[in-house]
C-alpha atoms as a PDB file:
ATOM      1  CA  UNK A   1      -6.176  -0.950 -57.497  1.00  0.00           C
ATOM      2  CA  UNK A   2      -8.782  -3.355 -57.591  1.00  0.00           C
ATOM      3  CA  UNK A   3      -8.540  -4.475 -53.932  1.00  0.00           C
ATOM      4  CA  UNK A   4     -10.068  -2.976 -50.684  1.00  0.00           C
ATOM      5  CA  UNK A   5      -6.995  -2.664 -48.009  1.00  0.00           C
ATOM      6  CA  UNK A   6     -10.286  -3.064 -45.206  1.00  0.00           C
ATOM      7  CA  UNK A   7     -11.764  -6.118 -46.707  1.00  0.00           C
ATOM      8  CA  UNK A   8     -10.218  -9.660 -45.472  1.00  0.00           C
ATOM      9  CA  UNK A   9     -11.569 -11.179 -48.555  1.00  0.00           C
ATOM     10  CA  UNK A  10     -10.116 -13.541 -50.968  1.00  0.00           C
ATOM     11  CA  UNK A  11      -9.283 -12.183 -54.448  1.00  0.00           C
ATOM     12  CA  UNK A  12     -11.494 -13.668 -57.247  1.00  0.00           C
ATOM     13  CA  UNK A  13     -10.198 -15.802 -59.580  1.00  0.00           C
ATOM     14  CA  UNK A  14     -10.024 -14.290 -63.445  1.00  0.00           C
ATOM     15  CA  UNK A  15     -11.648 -15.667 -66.276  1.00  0.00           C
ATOM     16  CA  UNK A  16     -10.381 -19.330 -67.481  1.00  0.00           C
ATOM     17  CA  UNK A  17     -11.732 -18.820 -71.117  1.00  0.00           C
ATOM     18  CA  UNK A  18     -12.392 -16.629 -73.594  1.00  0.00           C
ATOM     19  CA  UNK A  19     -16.126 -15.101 -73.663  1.00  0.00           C
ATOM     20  CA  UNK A  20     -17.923 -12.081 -75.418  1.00  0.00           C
ATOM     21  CA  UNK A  21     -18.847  -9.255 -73.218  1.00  0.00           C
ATOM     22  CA  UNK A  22     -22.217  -7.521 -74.552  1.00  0.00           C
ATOM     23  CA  UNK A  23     -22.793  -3.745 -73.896  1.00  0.00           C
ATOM     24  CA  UNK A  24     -26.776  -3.666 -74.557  1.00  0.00           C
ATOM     25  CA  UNK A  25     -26.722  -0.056 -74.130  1.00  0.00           C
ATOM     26  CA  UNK A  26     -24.330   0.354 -77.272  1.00  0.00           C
ATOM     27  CA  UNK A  27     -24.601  -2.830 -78.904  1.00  0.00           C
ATOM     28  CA  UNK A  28     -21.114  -3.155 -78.438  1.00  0.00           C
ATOM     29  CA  UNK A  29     -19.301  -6.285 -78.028  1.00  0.00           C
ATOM     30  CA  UNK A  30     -15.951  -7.064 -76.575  1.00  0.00           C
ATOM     31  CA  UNK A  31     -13.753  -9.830 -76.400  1.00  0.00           C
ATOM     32  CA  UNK A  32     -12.541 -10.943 -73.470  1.00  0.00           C
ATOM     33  CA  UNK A  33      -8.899 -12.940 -73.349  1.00  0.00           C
ATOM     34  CA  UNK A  34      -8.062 -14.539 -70.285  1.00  0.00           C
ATOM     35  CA  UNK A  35      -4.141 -13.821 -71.477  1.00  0.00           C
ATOM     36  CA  UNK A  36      -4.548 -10.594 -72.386  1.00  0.00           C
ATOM     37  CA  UNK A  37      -6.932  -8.838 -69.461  1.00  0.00           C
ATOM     38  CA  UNK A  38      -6.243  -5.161 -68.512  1.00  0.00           C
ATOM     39  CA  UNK A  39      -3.091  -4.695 -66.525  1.00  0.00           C
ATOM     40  CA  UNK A  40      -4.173  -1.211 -65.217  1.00  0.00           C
ATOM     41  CA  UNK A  41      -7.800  -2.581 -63.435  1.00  0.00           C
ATOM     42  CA  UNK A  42     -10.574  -1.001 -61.697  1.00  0.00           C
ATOM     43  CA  UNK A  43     -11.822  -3.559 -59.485  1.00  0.00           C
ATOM     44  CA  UNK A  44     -10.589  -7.238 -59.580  1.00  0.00           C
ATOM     45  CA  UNK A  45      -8.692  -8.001 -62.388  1.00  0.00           C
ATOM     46  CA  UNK A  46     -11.268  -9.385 -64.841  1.00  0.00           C
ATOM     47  CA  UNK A  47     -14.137  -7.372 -63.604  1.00  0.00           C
ATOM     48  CA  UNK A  48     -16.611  -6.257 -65.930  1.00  0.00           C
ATOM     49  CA  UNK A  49     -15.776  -2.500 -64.920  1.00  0.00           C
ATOM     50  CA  UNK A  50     -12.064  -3.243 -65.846  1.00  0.00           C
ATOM     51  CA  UNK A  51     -13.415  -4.722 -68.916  1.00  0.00           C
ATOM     52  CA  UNK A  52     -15.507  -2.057 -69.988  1.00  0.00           C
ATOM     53  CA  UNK A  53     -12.958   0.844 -68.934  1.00  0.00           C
ATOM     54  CA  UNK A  54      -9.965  -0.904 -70.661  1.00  0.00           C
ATOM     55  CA  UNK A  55     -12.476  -0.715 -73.869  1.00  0.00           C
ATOM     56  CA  UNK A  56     -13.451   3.273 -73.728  1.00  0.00           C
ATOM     57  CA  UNK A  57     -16.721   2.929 -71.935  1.00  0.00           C
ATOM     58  CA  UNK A  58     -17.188   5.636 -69.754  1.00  0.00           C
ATOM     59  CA  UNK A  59     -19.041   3.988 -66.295  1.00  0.00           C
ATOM     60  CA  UNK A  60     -18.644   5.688 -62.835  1.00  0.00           C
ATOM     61  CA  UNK A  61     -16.559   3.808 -60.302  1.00  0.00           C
ATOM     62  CA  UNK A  62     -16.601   6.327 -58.124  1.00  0.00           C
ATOM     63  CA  UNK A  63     -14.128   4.456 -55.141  1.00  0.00           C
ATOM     64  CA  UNK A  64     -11.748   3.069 -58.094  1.00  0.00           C
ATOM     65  CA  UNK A  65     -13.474  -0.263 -58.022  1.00  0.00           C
ATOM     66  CA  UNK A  66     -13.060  -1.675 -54.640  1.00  0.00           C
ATOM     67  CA  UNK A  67     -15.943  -2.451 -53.434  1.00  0.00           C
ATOM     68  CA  UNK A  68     -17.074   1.164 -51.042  1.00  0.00           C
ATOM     69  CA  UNK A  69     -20.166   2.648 -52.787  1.00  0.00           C
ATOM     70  CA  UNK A  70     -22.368   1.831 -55.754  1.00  0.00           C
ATOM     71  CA  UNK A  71     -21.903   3.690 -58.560  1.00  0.00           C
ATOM     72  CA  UNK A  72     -20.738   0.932 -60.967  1.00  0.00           C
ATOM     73  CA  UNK A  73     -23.890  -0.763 -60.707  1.00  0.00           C
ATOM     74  CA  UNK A  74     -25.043  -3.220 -63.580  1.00  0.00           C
ATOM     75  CA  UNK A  75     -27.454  -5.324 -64.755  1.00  0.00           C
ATOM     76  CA  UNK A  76     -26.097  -9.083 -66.009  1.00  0.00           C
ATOM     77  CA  UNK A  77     -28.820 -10.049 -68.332  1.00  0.00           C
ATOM     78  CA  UNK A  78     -27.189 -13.195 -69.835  1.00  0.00           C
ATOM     79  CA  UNK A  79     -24.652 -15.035 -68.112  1.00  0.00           C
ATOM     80  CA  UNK A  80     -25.163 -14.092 -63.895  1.00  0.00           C
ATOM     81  CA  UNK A  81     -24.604 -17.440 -63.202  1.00  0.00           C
ATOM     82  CA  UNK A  82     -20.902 -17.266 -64.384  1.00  0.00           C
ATOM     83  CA  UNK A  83     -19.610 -15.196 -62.089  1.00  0.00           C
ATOM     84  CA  UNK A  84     -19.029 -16.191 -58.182  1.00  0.00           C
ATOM     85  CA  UNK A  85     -21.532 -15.037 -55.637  1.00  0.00           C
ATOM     86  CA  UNK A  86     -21.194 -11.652 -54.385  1.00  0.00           C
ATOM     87  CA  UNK A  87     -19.675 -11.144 -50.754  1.00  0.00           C
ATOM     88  CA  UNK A  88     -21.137  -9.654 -48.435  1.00  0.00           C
ATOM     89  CA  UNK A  89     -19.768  -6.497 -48.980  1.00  0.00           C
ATOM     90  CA  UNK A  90     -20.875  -6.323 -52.422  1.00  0.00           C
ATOM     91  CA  UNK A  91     -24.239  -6.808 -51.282  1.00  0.00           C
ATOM     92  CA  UNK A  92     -23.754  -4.057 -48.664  1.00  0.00           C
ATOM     93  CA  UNK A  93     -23.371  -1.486 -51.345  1.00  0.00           C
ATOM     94  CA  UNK A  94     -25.886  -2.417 -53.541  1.00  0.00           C
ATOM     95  CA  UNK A  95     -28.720  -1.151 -50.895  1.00  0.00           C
ATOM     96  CA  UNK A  96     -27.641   1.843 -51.831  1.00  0.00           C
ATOM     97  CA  UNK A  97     -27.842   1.397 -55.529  1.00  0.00           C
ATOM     98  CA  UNK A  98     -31.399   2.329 -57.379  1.00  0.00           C
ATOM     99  CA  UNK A  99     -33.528   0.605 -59.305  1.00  0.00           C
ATOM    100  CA  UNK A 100     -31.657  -2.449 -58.300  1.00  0.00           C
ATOM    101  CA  UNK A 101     -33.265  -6.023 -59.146  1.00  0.00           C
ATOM    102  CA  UNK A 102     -32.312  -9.680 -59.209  1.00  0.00           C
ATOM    103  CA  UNK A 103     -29.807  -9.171 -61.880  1.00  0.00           C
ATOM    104  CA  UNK A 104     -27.735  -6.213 -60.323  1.00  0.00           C
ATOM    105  CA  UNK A 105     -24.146  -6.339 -59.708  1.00  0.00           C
ATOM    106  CA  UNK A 106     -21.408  -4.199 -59.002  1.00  0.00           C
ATOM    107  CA  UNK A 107     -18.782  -4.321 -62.163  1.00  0.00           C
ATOM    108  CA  UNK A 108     -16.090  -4.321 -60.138  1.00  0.00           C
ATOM    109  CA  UNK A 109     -16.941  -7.025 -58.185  1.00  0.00           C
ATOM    110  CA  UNK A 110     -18.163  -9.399 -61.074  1.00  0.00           C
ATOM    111  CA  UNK A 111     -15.793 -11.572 -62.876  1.00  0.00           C
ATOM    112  CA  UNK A 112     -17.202 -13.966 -65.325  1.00  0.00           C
ATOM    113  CA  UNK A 113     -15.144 -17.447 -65.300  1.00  0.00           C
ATOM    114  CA  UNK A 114     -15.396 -17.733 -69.356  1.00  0.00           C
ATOM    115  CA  UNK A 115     -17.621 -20.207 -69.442  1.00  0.00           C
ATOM    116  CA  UNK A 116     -20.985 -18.399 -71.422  1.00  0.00           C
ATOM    117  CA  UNK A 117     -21.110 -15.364 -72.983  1.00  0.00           C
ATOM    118  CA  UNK A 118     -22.159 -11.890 -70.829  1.00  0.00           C
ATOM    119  CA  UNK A 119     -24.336  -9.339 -71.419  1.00  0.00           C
ATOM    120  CA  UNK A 120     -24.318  -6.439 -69.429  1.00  0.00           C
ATOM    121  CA  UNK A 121     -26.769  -3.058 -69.160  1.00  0.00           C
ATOM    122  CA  UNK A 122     -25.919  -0.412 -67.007  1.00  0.00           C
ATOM    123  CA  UNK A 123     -28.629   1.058 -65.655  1.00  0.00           C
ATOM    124  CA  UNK A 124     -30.694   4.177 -67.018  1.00  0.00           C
ATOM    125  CA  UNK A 125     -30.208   6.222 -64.236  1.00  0.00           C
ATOM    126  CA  UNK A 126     -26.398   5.912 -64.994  1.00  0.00           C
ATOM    127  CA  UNK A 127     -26.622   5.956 -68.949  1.00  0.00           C
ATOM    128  CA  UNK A 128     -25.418   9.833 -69.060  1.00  0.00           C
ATOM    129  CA  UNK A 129     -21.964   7.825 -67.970  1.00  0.00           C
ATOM    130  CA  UNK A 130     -22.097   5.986 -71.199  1.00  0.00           C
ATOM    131  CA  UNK A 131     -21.323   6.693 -74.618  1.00  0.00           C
ATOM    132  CA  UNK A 132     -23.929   5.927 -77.082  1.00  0.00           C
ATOM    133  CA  UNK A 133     -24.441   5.820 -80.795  1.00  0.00           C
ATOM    134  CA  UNK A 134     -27.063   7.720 -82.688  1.00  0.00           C
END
């Protein structure tokens, strides 16, 4: 899990600290232990998407999180810049995505290091995927 068997890439490293993951589309918020991260992940270990699935939140991941299609698209509002760049890959799949902008991501492929806070949105066209309040 978590790992594309076709992709010679380099696994990325999991958080180093402790942050707060923000679900804007639910308000939620979830904290995120570097010593106690999913053990069962969708994408890398420490992703967002293992993140959010570990806490009940009902995203597509369509290829199980490694990196072959688009359907775990995000937007990071707050804290883009803690994550590493995205490969190539990554990038790949999001032409494929819609509505994509300068803050879009795949959550499988973005692992905050810890050091800032995240928020996260995922995208309307996906919302039907999450669970919201009323």
């Amino acid at each position: 899990m978590g790992q594309n068997p076709y992709l010679d890439t380099e696994v990325i490293p999991p958080p180093k600290k402790a942050y707060k993951l923000h679900l804007r589309n639910t308000g939620e918020i979830f904290e995120v232990d570097p010593d106690a991260l999913p053990e069962h992940h969708d994408g890398q270990k420490g992703s967002i998407l293992s993140i959010l699935v570990e806490n009940g939140v009902d995203i597509d991941h369509a290829c199980g999180g490694v990196v072959a299609c688009s359907t775990c698209h995000i937007y990071v509002q707050d804290g883009f810049d803690t994550a590493p760049e995205p490969i190539e890959e990554e990038e790949d799949q999001l032409e494929f995505a819609p509505a994509v902008n300068d803050t879009s991501r795949l959550a499988c492929q973005c692992v905050p290091d810890g050091s800032a806070d995240v928020t996260v949105e995922i995208p309307a066209w996906n919302r039907n995927k999450v669970s919201e309040e009323h």
